[in-house]
N, C-alpha and C. Protein backbone atom coordinates (compact mmCIF):
# COMPACT_ATOMS: atom_id res chain seq x y z
N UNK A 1 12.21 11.66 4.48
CA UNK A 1 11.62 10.55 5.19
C UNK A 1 12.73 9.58 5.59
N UNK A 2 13.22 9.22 6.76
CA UNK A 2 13.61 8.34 7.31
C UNK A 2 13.03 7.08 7.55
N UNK A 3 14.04 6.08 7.76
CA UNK A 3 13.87 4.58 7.95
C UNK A 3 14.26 4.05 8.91
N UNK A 4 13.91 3.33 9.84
CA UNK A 4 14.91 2.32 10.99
C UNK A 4 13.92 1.06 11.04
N UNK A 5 15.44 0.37 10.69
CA UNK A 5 14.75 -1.33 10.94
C UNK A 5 13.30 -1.50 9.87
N UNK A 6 12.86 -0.80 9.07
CA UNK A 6 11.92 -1.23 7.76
C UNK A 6 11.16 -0.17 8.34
N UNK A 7 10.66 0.56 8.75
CA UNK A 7 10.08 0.83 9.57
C UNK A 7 10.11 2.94 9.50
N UNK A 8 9.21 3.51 8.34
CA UNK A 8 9.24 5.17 8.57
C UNK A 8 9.05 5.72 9.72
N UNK A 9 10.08 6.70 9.78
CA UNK A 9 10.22 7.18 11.13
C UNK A 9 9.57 8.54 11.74
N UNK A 10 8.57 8.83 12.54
CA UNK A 10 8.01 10.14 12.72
C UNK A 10 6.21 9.82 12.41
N UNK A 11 5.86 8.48 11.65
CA UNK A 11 4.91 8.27 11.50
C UNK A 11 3.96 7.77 12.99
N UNK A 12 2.62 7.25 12.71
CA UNK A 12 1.37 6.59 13.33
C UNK A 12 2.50 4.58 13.10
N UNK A 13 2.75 3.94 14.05
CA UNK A 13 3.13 2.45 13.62
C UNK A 13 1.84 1.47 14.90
N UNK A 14 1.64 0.99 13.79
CA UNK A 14 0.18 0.12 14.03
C UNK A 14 0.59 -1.40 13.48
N UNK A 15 1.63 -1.95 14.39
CA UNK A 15 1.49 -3.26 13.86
C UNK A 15 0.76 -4.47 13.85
N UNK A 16 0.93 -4.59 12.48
CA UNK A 16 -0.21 -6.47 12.20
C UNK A 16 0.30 -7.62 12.42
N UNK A 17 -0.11 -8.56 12.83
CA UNK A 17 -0.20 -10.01 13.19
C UNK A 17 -0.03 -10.44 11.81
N UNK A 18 -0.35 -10.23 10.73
CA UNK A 18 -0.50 -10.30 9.35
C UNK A 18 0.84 -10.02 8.58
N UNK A 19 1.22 -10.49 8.65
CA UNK A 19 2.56 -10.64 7.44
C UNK A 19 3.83 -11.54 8.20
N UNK A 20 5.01 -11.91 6.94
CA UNK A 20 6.09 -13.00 7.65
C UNK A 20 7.22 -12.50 6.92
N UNK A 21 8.13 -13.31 6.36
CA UNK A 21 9.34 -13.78 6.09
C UNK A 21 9.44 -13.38 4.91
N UNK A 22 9.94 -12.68 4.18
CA UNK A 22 9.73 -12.49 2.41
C UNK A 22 10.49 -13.60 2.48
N UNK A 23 10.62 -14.46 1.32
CA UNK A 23 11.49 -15.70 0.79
C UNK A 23 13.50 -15.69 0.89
N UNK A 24 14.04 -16.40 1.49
CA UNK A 24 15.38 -16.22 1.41
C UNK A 24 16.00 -15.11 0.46
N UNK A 25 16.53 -13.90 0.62
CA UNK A 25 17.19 -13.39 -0.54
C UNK A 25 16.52 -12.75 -1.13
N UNK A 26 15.26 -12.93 -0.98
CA UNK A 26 14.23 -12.10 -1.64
C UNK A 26 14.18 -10.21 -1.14
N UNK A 27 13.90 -9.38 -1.75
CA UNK A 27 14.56 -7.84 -1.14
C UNK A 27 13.36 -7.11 -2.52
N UNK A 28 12.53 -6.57 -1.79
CA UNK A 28 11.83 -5.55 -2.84
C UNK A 28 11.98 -5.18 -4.21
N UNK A 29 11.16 -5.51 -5.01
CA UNK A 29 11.29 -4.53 -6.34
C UNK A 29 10.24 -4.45 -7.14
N UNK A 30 8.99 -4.06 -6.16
CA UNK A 30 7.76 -3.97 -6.86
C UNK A 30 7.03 -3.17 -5.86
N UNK A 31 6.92 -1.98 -6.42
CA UNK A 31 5.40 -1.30 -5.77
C UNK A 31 4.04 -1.25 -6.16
N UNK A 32 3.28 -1.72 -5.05
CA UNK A 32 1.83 -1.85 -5.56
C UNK A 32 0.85 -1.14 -4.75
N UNK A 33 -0.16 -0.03 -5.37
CA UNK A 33 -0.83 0.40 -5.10
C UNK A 33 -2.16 0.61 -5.24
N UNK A 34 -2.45 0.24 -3.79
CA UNK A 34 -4.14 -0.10 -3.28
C UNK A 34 -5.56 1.32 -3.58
N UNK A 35 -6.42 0.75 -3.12
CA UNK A 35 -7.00 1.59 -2.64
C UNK A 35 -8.39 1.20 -1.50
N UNK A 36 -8.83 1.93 -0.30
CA UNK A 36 -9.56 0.67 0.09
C UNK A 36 -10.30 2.47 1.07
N UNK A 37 -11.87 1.70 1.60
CA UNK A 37 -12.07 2.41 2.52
C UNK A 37 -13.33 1.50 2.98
N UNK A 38 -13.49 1.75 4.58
CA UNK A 38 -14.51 0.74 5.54
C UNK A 38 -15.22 1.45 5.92
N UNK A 39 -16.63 1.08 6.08
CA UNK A 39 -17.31 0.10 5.11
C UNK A 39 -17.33 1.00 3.65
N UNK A 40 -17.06 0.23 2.39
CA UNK A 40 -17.29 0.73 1.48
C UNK A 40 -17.88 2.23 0.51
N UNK A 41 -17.05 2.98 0.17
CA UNK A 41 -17.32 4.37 0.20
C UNK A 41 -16.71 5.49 1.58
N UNK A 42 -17.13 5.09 2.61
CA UNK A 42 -16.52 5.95 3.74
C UNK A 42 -15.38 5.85 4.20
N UNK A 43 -14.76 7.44 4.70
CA UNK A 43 -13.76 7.54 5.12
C UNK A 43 -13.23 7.83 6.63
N UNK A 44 -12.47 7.98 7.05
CA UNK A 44 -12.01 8.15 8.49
C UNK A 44 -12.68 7.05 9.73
N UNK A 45 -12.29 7.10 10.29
CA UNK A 45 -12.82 5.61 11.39
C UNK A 45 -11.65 4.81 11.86
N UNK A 46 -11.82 3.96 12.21
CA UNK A 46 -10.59 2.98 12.71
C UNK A 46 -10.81 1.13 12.07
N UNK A 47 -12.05 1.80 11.21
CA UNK A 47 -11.80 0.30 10.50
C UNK A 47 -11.07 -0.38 10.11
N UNK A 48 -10.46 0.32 9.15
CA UNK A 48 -9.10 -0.23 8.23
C UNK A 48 -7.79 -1.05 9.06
N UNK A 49 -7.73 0.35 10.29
CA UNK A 49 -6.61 -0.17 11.29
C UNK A 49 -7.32 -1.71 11.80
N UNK A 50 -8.81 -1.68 12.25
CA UNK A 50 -8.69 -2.97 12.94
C UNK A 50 -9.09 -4.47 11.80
N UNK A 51 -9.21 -3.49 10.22
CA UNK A 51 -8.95 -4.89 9.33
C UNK A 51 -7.90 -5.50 9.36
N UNK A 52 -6.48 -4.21 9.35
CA UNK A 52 -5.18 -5.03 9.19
C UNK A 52 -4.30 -5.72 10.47
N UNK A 53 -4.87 -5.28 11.44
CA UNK A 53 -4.75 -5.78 12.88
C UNK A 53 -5.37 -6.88 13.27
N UNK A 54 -6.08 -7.54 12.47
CA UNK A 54 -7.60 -8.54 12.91
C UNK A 54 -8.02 -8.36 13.97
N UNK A 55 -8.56 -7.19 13.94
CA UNK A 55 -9.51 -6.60 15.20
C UNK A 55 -11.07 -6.29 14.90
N UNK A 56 -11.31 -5.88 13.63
CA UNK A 56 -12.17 -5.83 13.17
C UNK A 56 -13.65 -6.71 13.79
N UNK A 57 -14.52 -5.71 14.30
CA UNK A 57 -15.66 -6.01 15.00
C UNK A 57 -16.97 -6.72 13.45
N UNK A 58 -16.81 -7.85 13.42
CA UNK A 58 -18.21 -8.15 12.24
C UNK A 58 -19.49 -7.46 12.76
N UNK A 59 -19.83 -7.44 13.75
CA UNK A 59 -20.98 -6.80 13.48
C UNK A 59 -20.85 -5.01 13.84
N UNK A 60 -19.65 -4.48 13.66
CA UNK A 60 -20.07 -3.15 13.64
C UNK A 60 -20.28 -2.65 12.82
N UNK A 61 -20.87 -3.35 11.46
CA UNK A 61 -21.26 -2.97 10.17
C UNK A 61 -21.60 -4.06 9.44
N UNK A 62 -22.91 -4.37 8.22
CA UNK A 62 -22.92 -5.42 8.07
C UNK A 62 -21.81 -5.79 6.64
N UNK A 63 -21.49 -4.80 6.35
CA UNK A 63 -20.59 -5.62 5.19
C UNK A 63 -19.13 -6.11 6.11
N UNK A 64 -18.83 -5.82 7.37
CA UNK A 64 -17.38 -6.43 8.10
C UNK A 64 -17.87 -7.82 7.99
N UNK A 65 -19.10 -8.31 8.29
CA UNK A 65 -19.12 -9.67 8.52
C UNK A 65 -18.83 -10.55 7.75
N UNK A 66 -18.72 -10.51 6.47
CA UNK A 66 -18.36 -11.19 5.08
C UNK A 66 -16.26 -11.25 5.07
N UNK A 67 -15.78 -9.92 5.31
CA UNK A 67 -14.35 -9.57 5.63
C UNK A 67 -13.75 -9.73 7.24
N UNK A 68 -14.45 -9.62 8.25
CA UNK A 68 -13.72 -9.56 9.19
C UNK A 68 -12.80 -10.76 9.96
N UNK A 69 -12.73 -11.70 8.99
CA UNK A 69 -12.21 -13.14 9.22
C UNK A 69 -10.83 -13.03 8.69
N UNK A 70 -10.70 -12.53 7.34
CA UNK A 70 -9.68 -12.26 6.22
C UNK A 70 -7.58 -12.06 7.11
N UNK A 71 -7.09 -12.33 6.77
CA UNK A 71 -5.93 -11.94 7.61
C UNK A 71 -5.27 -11.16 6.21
N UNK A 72 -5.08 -10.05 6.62
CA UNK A 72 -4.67 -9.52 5.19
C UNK A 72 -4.00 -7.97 5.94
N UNK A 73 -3.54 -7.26 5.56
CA UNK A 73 -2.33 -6.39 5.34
C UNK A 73 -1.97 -5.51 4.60
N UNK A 74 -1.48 -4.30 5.09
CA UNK A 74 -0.45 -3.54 3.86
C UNK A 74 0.77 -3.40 4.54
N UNK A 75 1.09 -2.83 4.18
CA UNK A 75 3.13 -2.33 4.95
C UNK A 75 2.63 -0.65 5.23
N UNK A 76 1.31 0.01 4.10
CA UNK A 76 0.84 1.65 5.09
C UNK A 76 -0.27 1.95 4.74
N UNK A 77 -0.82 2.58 4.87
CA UNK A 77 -1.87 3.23 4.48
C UNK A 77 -1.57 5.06 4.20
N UNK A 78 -2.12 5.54 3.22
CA UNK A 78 -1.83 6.81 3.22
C UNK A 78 -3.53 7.59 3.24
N UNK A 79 -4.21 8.14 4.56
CA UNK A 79 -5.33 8.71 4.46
C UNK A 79 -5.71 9.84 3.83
N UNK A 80 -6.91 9.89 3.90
CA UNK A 80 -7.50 11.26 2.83
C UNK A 80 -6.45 12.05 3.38
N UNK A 81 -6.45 12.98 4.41
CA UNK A 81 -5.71 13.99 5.18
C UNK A 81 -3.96 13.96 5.33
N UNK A 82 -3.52 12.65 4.46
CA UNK A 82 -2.27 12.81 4.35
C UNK A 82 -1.58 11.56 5.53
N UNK A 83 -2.32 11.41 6.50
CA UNK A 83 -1.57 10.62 7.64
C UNK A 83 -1.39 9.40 7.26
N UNK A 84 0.10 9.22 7.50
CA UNK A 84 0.70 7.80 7.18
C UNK A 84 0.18 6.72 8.09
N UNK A 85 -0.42 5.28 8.18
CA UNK A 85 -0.20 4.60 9.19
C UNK A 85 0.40 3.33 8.36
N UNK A 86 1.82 2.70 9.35
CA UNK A 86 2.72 1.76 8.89
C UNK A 86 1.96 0.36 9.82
N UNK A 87 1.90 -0.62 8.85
CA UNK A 87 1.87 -2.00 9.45
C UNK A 87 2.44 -2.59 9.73
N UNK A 88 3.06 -2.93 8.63
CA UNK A 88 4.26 -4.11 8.44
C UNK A 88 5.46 -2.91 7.74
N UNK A 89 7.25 -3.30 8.59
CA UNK A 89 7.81 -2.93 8.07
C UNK A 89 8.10 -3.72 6.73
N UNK A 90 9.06 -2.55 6.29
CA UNK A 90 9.02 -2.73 4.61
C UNK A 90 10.10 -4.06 4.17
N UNK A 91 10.80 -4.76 5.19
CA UNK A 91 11.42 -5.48 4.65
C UNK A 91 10.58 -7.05 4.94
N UNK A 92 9.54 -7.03 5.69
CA UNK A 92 8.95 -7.76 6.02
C UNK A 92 8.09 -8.35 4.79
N UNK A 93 6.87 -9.40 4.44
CA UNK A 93 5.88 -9.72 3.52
C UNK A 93 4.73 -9.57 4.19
N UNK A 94 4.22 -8.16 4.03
CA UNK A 94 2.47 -8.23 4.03
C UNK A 94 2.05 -9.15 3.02
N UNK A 95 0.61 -9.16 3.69
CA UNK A 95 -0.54 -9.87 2.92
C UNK A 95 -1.28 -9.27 2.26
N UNK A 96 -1.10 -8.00 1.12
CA UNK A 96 -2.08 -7.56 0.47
C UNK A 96 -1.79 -7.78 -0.90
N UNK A 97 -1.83 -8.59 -1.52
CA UNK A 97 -1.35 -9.01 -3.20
C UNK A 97 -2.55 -10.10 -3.52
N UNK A 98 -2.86 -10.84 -2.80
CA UNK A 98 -3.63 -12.40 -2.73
C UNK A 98 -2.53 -12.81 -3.94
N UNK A 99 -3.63 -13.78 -4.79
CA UNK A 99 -3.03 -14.10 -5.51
C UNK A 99 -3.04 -13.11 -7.21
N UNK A 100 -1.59 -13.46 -7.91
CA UNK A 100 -1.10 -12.13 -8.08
C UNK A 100 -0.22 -12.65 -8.69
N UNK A 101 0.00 -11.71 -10.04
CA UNK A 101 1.06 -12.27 -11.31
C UNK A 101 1.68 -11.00 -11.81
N UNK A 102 3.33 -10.88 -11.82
CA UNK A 102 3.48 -9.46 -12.23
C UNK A 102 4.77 -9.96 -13.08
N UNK A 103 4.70 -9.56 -14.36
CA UNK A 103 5.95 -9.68 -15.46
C UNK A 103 6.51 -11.65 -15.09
N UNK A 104 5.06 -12.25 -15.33
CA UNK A 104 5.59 -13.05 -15.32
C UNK A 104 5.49 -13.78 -13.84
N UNK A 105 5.84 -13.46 -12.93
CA UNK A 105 6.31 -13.88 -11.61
C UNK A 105 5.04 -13.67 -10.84
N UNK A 106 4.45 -14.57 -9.94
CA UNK A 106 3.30 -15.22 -9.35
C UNK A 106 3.74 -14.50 -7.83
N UNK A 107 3.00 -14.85 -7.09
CA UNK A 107 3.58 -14.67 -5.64
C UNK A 107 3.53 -13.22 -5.18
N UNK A 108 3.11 -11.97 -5.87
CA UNK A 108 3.64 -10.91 -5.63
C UNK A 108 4.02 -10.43 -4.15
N UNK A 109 3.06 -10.83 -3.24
CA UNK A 109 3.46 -10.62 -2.05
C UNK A 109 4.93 -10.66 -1.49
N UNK A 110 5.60 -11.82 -2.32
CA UNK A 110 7.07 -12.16 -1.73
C UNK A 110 8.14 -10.56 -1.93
N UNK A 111 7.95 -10.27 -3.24
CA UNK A 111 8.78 -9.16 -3.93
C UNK A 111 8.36 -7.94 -4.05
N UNK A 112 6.83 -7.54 -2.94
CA UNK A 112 6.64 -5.91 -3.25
C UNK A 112 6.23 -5.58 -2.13
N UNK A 113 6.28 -4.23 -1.85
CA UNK A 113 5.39 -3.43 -1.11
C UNK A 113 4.26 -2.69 -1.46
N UNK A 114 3.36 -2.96 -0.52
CA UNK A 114 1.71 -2.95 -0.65
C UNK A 114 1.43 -1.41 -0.03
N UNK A 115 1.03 -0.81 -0.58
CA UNK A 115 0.35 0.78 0.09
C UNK A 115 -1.31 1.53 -0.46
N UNK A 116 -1.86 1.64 0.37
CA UNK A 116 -3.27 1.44 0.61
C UNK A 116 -3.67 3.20 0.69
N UNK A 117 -4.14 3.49 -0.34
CA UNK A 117 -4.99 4.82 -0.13
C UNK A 117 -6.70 4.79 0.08
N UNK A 118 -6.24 5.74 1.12
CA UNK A 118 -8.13 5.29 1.62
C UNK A 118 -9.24 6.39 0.22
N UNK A 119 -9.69 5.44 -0.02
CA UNK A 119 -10.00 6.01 -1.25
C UNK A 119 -11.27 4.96 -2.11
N UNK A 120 -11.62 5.08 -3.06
CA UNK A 120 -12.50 4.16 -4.18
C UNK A 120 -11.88 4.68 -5.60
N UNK A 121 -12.15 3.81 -6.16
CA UNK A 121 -11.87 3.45 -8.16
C UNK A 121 -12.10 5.01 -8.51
N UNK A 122 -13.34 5.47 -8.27
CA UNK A 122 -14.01 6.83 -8.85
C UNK A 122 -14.11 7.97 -8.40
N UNK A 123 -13.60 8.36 -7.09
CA UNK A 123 -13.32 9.26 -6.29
C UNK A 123 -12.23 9.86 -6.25
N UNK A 124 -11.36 11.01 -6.85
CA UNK A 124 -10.31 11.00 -6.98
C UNK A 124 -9.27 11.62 -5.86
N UNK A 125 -8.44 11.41 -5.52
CA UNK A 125 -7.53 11.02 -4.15
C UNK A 125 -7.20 12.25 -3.87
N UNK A 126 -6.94 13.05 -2.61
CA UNK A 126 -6.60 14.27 -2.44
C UNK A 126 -5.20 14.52 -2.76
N UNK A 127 -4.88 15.40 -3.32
CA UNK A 127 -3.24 16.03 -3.34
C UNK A 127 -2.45 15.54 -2.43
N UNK A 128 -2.93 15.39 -1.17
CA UNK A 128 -1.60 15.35 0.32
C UNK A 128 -1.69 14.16 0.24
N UNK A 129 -2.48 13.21 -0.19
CA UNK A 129 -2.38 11.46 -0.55
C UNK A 129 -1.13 11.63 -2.12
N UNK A 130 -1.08 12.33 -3.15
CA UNK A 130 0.20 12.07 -4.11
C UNK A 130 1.28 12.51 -3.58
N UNK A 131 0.97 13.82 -2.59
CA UNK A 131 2.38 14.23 -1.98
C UNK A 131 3.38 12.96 -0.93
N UNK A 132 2.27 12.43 -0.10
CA UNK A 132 2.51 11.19 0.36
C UNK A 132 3.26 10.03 0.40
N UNK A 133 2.64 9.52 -1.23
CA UNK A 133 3.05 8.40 -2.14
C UNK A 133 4.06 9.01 -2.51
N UNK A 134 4.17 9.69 -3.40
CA UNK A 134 5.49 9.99 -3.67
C UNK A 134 6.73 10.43 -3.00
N UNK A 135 6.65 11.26 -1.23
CA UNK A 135 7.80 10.95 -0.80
C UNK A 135 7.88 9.41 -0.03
N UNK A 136 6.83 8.91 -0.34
CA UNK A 136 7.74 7.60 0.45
C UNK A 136 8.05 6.53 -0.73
N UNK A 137 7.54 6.81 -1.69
CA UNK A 137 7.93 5.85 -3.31
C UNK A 137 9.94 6.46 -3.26
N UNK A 138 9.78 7.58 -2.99
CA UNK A 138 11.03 8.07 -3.74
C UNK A 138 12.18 7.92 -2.49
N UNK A 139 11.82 7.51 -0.92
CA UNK A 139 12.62 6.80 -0.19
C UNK A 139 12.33 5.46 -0.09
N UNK A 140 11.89 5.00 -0.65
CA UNK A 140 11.56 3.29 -1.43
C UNK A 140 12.70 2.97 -2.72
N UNK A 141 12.62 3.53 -3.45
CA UNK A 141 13.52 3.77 -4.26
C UNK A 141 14.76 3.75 -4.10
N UNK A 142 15.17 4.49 -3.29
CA UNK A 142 16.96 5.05 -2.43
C UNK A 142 17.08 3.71 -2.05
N UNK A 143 16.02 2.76 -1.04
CA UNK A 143 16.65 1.62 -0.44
C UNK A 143 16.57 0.50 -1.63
N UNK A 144 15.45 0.56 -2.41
CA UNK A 144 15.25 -1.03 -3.09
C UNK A 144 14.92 0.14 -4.80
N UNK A 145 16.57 0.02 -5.42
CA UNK A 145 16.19 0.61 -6.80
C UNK A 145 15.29 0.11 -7.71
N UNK A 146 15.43 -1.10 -7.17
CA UNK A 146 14.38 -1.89 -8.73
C UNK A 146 12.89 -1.37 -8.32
N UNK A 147 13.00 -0.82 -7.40
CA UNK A 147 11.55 -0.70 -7.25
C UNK A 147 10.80 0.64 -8.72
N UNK A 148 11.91 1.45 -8.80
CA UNK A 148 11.76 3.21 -9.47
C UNK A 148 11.43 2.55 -11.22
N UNK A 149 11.48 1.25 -11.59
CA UNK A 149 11.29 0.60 -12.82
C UNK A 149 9.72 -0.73 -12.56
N UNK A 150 9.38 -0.31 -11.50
CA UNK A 150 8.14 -1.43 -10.96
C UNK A 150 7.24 -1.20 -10.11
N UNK A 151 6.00 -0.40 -10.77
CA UNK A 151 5.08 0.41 -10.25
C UNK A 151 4.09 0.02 -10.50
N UNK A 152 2.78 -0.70 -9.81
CA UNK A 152 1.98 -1.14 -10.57
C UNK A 152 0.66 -1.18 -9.62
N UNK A 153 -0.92 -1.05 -10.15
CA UNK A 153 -1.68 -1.19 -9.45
C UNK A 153 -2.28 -2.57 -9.11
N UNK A 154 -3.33 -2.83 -8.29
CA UNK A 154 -3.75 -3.91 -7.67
C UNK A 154 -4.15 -4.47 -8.75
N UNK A 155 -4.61 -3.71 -9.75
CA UNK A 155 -5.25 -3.95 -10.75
C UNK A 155 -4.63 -4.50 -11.78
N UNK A 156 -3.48 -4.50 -11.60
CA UNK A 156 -2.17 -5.04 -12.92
C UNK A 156 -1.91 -5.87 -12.39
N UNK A 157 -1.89 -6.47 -11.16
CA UNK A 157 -1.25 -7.70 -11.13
C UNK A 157 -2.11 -8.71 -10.50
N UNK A 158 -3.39 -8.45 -10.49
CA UNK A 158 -5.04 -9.41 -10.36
C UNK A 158 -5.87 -8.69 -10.51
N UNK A 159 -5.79 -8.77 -12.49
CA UNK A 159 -6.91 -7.93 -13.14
C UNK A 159 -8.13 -8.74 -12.85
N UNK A 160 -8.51 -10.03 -12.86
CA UNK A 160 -9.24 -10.74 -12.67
C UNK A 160 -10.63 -10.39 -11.57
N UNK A 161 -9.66 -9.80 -10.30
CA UNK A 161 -10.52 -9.81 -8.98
C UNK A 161 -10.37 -8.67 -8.69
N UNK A 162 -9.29 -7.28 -9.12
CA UNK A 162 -9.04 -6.51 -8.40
C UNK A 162 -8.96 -5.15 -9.78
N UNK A 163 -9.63 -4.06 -8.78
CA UNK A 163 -9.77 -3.08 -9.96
C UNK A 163 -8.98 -1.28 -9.55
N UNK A 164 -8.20 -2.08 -8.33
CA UNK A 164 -7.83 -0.52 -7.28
C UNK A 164 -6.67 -0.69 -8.11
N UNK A 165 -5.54 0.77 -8.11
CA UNK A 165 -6.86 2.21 -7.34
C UNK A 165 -7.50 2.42 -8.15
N UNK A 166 -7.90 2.12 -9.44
CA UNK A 166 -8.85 2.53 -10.24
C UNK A 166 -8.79 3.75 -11.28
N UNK A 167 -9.82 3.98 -12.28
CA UNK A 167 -9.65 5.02 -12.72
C UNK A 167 -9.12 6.97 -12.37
N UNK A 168 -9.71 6.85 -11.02
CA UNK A 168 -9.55 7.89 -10.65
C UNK A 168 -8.01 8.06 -10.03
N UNK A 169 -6.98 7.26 -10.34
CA UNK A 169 -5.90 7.35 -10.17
C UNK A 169 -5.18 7.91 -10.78
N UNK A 170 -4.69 9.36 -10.47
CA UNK A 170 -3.59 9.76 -12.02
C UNK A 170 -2.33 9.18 -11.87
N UNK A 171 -2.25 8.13 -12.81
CA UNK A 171 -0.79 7.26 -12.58
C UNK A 171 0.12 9.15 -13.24
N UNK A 172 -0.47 9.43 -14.40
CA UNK A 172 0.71 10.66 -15.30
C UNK A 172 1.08 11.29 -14.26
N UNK A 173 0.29 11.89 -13.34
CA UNK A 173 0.67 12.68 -12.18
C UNK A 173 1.50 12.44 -11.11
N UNK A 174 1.30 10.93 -10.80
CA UNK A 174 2.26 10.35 -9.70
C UNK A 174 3.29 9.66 -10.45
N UNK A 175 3.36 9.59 -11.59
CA UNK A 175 5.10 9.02 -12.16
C UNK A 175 5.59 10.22 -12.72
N UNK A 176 5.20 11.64 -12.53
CA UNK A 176 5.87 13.04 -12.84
C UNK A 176 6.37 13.17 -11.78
N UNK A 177 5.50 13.16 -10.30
CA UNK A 177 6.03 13.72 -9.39
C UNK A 177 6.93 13.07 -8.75
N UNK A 178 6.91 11.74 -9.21
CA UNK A 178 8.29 10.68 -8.21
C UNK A 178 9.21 11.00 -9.27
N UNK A 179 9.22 10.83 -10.96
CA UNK A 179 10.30 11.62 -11.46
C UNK A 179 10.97 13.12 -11.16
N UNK A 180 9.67 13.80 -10.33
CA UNK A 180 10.83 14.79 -10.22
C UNK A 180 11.76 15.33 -8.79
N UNK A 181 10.75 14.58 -8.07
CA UNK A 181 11.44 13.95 -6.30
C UNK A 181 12.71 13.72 -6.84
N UNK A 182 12.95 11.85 -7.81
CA UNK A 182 13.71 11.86 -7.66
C UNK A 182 14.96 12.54 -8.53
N UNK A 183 14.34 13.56 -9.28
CA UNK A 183 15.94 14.07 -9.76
C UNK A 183 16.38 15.48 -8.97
N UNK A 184 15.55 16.23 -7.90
CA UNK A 184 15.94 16.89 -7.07
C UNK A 184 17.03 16.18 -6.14
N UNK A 185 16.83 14.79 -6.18
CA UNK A 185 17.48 13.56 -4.55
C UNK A 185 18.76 14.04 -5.20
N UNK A 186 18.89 13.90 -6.93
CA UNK A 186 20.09 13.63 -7.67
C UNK A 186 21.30 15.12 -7.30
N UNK A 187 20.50 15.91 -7.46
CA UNK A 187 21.14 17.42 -7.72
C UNK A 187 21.82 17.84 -5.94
């Protein structure tokens, strides 16, 4: 997987109005992973794209009308079927953290990248969604190391409000397979 300008190369790029400036000096070292699908439960559509775009039609469903105001963000989405779509490049600050506490440090938005599997808590994620995550965790890694020590779900860092990706997440499975991405990178 290649990079130019924050930005994976060969992908779907769908940029948002939604994100800014990470803080002076500020440079990645936290991955956080989502999970989301529009309207609730369903998959495929162009919802998601026009949540993080603020395009989102409220009445083309009645639960958009409660969300379709929201200005909010990831830096990608990884779909059932594997297809990447990029928002915000990666050196940029999406808006998908809200508010958000990780080892201490508030703000998460400033210091991580946000990645969104279309998915729910209890549904468990297809294979070509871990194959996914993990090659782009493990060229996440190459650019921003602290990231390969700072992995965490929505749910770890606003247990309060947020419960993605949820149980049906095999963290054992996806910190085997980025361990072993990255010691093939090594060899």
């Amino acid at each position: 997987m290649q990079l130019k300008n924050g930005w994976l190369v060969g992908i779907k790029h769908l940029p948002s109005p939604h994100f800014d400036c990470r803080p002076e000096e500020e440079t990645p070292s936290l991955l956080v992973v989502h999970n989301i699908s529009l309207p609730p439960g369903e998959f495929g559509g162009p919802w998601i794209d026009a949540l993080f775009s603020g395009t989102l039609d409220p009445a083309a469903h009645p639960y958009f009308a409660d969300i379709a105001h929201l200005r909010v963000s990831a830096h990608c989405l990884i779909r059932r079927d594997g297809e990447i779509v990029q928002y915000v490049p990666f050196d940029k600050r999406a808006w998908h953290a809200g508010i958000s506490l990780y080892q201490g440090r508030e703000r998460c938005n400033d210091f991580s990248i946000g990645i969104e599997l279309e998915g729910t808590d209890m549904l468990p994620y297809s294979d070509v969604q871990y194959q996914q995550l993990t090659a782009i965790t493990a060229r996440l890694i190459d650019i921003y190391p602290a990231i390969a020590d700072h992995i965490a779900g929505h749910c770890d860092i606003a247990p309060e409000r947020k419960t993605d990706p949820g149980p049906a997440f095999d963290w054992p499975r996806f910190r085997h397979l980025v361990e072993v991405m990255s010691n093939k990178e090594r060899e």
